[in-house]
N, C-alpha and C. Protein backbone atom coordinates (compact mmCIF):
# COMPACT_ATOMS: atom_id res chain seq x y z
N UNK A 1 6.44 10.81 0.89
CA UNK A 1 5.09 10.70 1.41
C UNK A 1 4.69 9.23 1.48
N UNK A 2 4.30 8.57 2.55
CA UNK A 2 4.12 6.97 3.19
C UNK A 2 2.48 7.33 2.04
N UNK A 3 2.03 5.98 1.22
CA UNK A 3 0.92 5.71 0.44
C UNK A 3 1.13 4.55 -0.21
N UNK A 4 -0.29 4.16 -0.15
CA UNK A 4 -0.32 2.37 -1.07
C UNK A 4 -1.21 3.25 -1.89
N UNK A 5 -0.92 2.74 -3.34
CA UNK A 5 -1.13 3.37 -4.53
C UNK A 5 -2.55 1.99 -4.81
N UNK A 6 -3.46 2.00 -4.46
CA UNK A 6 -4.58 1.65 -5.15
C UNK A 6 -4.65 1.10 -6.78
N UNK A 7 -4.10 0.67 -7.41
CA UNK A 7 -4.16 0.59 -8.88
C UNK A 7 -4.86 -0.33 -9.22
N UNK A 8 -5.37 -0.80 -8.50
CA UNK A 8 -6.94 -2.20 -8.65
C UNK A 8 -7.14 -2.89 -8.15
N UNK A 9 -8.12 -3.63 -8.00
CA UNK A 9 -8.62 -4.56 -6.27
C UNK A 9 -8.39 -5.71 -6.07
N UNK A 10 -7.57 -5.93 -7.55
CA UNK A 10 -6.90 -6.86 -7.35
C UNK A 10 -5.67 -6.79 -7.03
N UNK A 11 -4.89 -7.25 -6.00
CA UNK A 11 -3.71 -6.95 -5.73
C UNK A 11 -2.52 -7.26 -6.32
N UNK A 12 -2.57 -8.35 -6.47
CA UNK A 12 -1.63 -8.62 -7.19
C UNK A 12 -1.84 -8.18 -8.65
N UNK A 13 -2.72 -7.74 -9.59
CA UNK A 13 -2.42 -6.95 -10.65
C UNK A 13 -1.97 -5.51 -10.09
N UNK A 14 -2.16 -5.16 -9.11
CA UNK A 14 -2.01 -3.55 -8.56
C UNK A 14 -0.67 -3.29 -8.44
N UNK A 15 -0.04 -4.44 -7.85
CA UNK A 15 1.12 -4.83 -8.10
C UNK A 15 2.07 -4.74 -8.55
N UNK A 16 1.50 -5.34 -9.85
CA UNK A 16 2.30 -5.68 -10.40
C UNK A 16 2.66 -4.38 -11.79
N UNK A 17 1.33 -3.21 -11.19
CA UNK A 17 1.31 -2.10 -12.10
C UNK A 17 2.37 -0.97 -11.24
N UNK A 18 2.78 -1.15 -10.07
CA UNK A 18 3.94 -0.08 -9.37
C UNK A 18 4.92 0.22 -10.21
N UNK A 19 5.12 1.12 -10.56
CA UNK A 19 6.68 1.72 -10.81
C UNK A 19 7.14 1.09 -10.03
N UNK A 20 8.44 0.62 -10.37
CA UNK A 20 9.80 -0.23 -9.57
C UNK A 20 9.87 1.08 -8.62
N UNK A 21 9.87 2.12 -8.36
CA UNK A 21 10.82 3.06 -7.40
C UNK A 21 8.94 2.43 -6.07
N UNK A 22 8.07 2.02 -6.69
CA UNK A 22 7.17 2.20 -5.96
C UNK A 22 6.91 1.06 -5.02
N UNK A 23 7.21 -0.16 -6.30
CA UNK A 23 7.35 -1.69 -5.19
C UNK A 23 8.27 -1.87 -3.87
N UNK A 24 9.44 -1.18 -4.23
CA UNK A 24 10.29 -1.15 -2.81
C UNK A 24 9.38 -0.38 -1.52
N UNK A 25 9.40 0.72 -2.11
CA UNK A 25 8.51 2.18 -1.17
C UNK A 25 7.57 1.53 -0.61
N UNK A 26 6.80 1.04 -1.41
CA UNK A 26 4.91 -0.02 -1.24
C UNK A 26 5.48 -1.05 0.28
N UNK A 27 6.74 -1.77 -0.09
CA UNK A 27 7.16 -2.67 0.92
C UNK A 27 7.29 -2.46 2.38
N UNK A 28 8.26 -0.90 2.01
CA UNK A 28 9.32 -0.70 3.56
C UNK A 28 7.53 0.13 4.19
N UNK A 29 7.00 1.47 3.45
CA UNK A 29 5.97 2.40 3.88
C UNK A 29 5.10 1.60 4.53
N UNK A 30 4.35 0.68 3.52
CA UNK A 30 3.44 -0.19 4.36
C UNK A 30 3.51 -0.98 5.28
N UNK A 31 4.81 -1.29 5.73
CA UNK A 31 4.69 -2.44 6.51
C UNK A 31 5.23 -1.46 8.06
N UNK A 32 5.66 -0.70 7.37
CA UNK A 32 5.95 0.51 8.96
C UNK A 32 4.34 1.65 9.33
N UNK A 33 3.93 1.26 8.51
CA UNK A 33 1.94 1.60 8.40
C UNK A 33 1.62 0.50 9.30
N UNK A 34 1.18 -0.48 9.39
CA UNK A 34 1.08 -1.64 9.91
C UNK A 34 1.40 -1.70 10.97
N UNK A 35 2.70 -1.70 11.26
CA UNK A 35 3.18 -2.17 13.06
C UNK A 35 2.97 -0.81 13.43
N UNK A 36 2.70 0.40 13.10
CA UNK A 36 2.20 1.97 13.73
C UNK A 36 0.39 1.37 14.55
N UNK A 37 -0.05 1.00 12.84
CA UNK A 37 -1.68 0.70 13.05
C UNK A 37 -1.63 -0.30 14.42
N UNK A 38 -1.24 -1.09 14.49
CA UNK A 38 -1.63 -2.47 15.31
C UNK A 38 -1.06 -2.24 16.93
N UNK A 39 0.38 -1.03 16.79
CA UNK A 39 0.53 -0.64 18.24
C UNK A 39 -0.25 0.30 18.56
N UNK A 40 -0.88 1.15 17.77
CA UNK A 40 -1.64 2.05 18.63
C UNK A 40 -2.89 1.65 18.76
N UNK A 41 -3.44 0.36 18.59
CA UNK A 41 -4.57 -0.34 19.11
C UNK A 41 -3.99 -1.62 20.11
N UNK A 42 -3.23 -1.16 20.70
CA UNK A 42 -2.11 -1.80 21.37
C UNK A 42 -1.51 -3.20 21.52
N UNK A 43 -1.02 -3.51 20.50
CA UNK A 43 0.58 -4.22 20.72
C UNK A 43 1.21 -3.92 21.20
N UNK A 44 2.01 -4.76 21.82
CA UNK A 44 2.86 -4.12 22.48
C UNK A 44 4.51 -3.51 21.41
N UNK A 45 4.71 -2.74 21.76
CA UNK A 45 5.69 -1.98 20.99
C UNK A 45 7.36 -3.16 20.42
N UNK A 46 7.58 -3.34 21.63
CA UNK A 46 8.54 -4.02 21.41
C UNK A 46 9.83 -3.28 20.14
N UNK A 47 10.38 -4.37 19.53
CA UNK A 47 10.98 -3.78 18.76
C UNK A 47 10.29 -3.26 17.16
N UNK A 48 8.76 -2.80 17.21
CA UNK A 48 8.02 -2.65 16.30
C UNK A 48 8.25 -1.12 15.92
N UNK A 49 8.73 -0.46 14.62
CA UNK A 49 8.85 0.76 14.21
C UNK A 49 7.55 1.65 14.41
N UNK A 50 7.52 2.65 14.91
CA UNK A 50 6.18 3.54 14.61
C UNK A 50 6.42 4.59 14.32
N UNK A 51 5.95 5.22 13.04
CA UNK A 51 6.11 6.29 12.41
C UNK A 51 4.66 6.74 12.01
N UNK A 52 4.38 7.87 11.49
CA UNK A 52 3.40 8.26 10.79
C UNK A 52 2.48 7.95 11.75
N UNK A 53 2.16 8.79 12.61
CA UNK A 53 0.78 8.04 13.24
C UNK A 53 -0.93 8.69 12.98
N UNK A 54 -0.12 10.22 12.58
CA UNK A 54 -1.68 10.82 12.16
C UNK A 54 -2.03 10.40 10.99
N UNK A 55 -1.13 10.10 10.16
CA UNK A 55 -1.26 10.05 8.48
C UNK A 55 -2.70 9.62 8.39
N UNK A 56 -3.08 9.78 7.42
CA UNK A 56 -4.66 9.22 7.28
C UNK A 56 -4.39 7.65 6.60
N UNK A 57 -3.31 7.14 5.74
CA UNK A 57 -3.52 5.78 5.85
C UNK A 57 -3.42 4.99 7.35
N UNK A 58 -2.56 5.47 8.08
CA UNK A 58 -2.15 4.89 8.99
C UNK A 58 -3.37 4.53 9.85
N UNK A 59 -4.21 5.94 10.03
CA UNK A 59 -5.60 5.78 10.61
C UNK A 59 -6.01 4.95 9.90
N UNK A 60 -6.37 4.68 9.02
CA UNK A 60 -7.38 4.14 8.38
C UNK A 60 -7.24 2.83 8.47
N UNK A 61 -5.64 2.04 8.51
CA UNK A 61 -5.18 0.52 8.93
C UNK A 61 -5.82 0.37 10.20
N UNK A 62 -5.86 1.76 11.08
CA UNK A 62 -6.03 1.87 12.55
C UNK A 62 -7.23 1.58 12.85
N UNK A 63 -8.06 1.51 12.08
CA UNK A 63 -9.32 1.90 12.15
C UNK A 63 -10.43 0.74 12.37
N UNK A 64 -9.95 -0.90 11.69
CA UNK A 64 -10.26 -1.49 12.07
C UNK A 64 -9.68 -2.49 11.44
N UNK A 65 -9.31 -3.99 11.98
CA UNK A 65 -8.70 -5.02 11.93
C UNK A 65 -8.87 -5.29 10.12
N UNK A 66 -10.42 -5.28 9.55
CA UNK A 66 -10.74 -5.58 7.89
C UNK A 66 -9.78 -4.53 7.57
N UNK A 67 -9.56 -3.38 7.67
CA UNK A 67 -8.92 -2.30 6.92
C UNK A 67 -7.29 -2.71 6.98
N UNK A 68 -7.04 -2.97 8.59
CA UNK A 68 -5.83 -3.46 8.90
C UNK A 68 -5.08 -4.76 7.58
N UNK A 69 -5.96 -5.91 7.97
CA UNK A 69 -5.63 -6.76 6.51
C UNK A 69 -5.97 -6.35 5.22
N UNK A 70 -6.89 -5.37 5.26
CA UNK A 70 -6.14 -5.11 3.15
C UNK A 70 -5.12 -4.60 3.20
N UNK A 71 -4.38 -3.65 4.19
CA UNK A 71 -3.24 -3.16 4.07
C UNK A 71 -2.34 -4.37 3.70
N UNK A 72 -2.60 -4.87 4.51
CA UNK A 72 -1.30 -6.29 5.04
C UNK A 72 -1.55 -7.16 3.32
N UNK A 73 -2.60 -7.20 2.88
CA UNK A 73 -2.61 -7.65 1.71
C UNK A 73 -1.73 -6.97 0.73
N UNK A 74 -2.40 -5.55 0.47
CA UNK A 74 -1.77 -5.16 -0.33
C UNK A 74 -0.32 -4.95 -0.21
N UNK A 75 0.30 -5.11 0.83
CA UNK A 75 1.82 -4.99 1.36
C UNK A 75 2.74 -6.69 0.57
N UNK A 76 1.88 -7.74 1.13
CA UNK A 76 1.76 -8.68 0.59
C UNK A 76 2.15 -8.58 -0.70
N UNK A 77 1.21 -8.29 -1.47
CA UNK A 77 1.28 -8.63 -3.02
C UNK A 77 2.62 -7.49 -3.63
N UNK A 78 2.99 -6.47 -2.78
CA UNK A 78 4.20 -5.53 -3.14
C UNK A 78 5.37 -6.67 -2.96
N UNK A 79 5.53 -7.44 -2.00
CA UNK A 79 6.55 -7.82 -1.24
C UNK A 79 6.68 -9.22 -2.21
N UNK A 80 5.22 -9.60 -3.11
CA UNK A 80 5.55 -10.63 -3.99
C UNK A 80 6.50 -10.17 -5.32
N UNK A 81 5.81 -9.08 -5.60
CA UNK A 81 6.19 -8.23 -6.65
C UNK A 81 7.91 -7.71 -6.48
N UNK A 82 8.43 -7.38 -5.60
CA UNK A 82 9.70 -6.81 -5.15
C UNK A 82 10.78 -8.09 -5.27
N UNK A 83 10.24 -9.59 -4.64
CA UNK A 83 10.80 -10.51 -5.27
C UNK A 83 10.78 -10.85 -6.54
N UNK A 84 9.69 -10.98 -7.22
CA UNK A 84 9.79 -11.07 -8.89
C UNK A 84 10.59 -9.86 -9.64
N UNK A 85 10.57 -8.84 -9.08
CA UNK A 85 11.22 -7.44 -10.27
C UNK A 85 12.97 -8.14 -10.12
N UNK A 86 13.18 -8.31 -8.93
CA UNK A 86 15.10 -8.61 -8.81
C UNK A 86 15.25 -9.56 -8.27
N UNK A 87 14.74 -10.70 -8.96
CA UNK A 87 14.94 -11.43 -8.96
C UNK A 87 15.04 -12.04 -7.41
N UNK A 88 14.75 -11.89 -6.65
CA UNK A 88 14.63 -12.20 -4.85
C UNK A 88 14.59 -13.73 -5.04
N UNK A 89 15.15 -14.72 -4.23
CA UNK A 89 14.37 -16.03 -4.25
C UNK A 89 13.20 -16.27 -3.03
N UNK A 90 12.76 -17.21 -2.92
CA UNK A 90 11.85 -17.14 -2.18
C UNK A 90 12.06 -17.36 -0.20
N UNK A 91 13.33 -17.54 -0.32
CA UNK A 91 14.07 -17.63 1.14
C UNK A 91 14.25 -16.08 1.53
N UNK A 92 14.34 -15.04 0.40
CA UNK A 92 14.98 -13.84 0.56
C UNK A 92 13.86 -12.87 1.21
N UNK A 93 13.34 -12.25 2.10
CA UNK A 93 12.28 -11.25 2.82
C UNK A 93 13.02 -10.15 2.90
N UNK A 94 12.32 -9.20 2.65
CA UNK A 94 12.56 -7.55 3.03
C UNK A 94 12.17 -7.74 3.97
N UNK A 95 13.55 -6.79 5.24
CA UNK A 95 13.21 -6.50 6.62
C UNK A 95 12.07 -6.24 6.73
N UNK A 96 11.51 -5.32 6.53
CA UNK A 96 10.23 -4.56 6.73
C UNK A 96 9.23 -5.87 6.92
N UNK A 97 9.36 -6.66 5.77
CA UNK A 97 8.28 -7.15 5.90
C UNK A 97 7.86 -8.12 6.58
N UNK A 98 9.52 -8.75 7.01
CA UNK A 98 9.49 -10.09 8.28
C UNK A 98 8.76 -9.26 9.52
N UNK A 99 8.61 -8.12 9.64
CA UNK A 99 8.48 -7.20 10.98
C UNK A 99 6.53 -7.40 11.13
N UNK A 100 6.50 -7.62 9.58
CA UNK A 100 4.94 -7.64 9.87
C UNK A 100 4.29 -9.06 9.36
N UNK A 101 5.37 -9.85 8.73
CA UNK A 101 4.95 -11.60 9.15
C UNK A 101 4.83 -12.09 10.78
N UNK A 102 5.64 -11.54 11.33
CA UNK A 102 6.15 -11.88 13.00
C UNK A 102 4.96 -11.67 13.81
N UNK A 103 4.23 -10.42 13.50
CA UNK A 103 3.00 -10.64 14.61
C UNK A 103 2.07 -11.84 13.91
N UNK A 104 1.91 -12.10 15.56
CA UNK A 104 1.09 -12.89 15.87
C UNK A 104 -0.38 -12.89 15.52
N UNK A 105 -1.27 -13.43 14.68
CA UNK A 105 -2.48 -13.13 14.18
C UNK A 105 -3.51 -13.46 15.43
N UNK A 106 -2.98 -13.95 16.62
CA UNK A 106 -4.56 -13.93 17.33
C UNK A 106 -3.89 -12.94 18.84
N UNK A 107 -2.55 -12.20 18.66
CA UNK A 107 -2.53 -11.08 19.54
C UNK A 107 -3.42 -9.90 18.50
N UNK A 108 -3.35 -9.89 17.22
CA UNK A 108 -4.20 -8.74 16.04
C UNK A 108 -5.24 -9.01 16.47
N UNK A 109 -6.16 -10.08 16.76
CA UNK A 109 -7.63 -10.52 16.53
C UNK A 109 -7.78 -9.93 18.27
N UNK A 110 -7.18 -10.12 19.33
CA UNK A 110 -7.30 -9.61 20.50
C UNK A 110 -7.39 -8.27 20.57
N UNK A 111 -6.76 -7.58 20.04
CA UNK A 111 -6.95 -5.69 20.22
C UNK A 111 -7.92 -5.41 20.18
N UNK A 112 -8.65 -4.15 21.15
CA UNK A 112 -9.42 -3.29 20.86
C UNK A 112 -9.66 -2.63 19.73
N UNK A 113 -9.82 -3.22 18.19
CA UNK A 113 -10.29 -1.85 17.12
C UNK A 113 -11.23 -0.97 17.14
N UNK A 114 -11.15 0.40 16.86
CA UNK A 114 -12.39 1.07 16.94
C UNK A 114 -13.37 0.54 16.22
N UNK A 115 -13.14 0.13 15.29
CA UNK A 115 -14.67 -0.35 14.70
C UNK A 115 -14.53 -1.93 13.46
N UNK A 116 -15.48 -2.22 12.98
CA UNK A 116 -15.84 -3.29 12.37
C UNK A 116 -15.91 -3.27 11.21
N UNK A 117 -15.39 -4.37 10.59
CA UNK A 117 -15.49 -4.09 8.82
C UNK A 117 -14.52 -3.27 8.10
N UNK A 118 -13.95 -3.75 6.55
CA UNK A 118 -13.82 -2.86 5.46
C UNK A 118 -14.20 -1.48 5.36
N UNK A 119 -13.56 -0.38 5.51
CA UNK A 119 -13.97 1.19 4.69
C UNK A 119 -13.18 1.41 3.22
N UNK A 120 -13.49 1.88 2.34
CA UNK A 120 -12.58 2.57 1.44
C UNK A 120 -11.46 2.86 1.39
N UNK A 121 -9.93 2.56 0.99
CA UNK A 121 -8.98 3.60 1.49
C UNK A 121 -8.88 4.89 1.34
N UNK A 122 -8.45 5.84 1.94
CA UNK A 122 -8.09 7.32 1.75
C UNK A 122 -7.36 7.21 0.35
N UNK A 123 -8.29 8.28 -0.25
CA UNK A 123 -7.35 8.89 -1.69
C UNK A 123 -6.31 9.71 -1.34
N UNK A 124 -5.19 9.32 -1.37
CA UNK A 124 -4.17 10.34 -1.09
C UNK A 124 -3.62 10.89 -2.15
N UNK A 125 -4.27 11.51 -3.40
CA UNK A 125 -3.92 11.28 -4.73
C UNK A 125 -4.08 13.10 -5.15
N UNK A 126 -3.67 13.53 -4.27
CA UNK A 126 -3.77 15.36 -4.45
C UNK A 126 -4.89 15.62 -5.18
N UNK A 127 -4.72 16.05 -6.68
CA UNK A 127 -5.80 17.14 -7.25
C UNK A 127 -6.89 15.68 -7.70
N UNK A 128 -6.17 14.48 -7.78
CA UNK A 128 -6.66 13.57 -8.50
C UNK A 128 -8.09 12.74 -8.02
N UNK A 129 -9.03 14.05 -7.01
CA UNK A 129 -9.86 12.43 -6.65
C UNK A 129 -11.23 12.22 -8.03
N UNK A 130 -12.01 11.05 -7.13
CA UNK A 130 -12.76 10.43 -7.76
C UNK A 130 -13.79 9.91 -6.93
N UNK A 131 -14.98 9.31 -7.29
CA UNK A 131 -15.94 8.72 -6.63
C UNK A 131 -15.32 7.14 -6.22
N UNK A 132 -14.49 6.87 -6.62
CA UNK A 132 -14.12 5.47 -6.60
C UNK A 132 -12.46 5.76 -6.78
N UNK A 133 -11.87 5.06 -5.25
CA UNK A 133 -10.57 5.38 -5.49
C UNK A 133 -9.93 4.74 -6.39
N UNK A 134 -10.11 3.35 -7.17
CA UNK A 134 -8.92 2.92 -7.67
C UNK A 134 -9.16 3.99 -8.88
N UNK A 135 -10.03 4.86 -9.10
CA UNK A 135 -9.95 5.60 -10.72
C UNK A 135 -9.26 6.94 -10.00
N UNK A 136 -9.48 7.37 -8.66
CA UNK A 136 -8.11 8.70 -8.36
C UNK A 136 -7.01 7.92 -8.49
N UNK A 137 -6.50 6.80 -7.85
CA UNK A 137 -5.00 6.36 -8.11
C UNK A 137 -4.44 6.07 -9.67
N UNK A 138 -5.35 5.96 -10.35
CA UNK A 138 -4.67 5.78 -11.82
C UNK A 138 -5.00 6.88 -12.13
N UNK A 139 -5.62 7.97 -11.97
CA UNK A 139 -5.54 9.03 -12.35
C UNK A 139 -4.30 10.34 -12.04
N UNK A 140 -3.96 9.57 -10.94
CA UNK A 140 -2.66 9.96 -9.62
C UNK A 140 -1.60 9.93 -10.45
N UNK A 141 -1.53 8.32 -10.43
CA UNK A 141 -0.72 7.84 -11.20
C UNK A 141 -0.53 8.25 -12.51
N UNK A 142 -1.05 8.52 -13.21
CA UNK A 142 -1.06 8.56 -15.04
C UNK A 142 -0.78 10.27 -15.03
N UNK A 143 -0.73 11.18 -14.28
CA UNK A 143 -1.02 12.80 -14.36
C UNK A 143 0.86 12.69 -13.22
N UNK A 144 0.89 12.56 -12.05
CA UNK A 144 1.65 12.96 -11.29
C UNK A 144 3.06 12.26 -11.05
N UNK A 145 3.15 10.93 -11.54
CA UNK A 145 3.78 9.62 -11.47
C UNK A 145 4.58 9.59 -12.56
N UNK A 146 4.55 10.13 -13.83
CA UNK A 146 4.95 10.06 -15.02
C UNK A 146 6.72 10.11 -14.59
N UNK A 147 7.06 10.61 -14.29
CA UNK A 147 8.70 11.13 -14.37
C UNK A 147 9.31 9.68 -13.47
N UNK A 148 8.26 8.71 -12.42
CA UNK A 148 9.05 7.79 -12.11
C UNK A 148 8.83 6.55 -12.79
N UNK A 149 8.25 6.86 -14.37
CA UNK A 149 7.86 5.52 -15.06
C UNK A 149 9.19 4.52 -15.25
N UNK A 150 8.97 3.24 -14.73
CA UNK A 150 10.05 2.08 -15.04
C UNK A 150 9.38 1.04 -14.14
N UNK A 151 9.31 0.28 -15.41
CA UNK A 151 9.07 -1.14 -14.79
C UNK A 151 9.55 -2.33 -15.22
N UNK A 152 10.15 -2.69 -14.46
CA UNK A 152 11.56 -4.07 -14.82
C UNK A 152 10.84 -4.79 -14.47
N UNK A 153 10.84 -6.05 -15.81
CA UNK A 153 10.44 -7.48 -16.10
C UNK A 153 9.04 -7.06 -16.09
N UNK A 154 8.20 -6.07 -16.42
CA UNK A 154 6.91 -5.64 -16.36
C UNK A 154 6.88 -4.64 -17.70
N UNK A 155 5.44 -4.86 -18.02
CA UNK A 155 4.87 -4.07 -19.20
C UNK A 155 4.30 -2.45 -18.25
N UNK A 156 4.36 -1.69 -18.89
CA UNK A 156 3.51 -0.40 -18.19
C UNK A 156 1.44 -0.73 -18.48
N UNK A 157 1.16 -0.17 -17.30
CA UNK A 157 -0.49 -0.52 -17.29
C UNK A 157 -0.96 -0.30 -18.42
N UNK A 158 -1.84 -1.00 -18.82
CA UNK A 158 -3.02 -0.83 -20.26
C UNK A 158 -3.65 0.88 -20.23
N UNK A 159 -3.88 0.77 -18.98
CA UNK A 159 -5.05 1.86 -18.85
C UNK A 159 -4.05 3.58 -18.49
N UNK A 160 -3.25 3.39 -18.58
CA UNK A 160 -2.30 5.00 -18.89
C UNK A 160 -2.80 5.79 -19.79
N UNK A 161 -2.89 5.23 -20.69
CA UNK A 161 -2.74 6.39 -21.66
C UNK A 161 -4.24 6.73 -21.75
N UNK A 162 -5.40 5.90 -20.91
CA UNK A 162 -6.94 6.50 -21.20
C UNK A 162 -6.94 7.31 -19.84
N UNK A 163 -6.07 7.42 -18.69
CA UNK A 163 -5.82 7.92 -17.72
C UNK A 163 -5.36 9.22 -17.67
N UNK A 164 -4.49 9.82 -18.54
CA UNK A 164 -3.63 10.91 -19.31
C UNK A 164 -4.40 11.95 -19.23
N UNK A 165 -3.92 12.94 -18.50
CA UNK A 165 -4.78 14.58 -19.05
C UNK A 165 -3.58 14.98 -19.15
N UNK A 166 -4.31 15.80 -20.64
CA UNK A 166 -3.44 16.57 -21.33
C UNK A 166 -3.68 18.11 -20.36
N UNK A 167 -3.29 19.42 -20.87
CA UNK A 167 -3.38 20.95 -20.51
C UNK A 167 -4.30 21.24 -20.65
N UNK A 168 -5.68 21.36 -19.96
CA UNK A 168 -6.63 22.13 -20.48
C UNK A 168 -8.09 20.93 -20.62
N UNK A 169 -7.46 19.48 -20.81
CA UNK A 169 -8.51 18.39 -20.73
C UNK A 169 -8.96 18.10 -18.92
N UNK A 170 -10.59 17.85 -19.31
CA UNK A 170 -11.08 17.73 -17.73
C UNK A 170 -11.11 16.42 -17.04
């Protein structure tokens, strides 16, 4: 399932809280989110991947250029993170993500977006929502995420274990 895991607004701590199976995923998902979002407000296609086009993140990158760059941020701060976990040097880029350095920032600023400004991202966090997504994604995370816990050259988040429902806790 294509999702940027929300884990705080700061990105680079959000980051740097991914499960390793998640920083790679966070890299290749989002950045094929991205060149979907930006051709179907038309770029031209070229050799740009498009997948996922109903998904609701995808809309939601789609939705308008501010939404478009937090994606690209938060893709960003994965793609910092993916070099720090294995060691990457700084010459080294994930495909994915040269695909979405390469556009051009004033063919992005030219598109038609439907609309203006920052929205919320979509909780894509199943049983887990909340009034405020980054508390469904650690709630996502801390309940549904458990079995892919590992994080190389990283501590696990502070806030897990106040995140935790037990059987029967609300």
């Amino acid at each position: 399932m294509v999702n940027a895991f929300w884990l705080d607004r700061d990105l680079d701590r959000a980051a740097a809280w991914l499960v390793d199976a998640h920083v790679t995923s966070s890299v290749f998902e989002c950045s094929m989110v991205l060149t979907t979002a930006a051709v179907a407000n038309g770029l031209p296609r070229e050799d740009r991947p498009v997948t996922h086009e109903h998904h609701p993140l995808t809309r939601w990158a789609a939705a308008s250029l501010a939404n478009w760059r937090r994606l690209r941020a938060y893709t960003a701060a994965a793609h910092r993170e993916w070099r720090y976990r294995w060691e990457h040097g700084p010459e080294e880029t994930h495909a994915s993500w040269a695909l979405v350095e390469a556009i051009d920032e004033g063919a992005l600023e030219a598109l038609d977006w439907p609309a203006v400004g920052e929205t919320d991202p979509p909780q894509l966090t199943g049983e887990w929502a909340a009034e405020d997504y980054v508390e469904a994604y650690r709630l996502y995370y801390a309940n549904d995420k458990r079995d892919l816990f590992a994080w190389t050259r990283r501590e696990p988040p502070p806030w897990l274990e106040a995140y935790t429902r037990r059987s029967g806790d609300s």
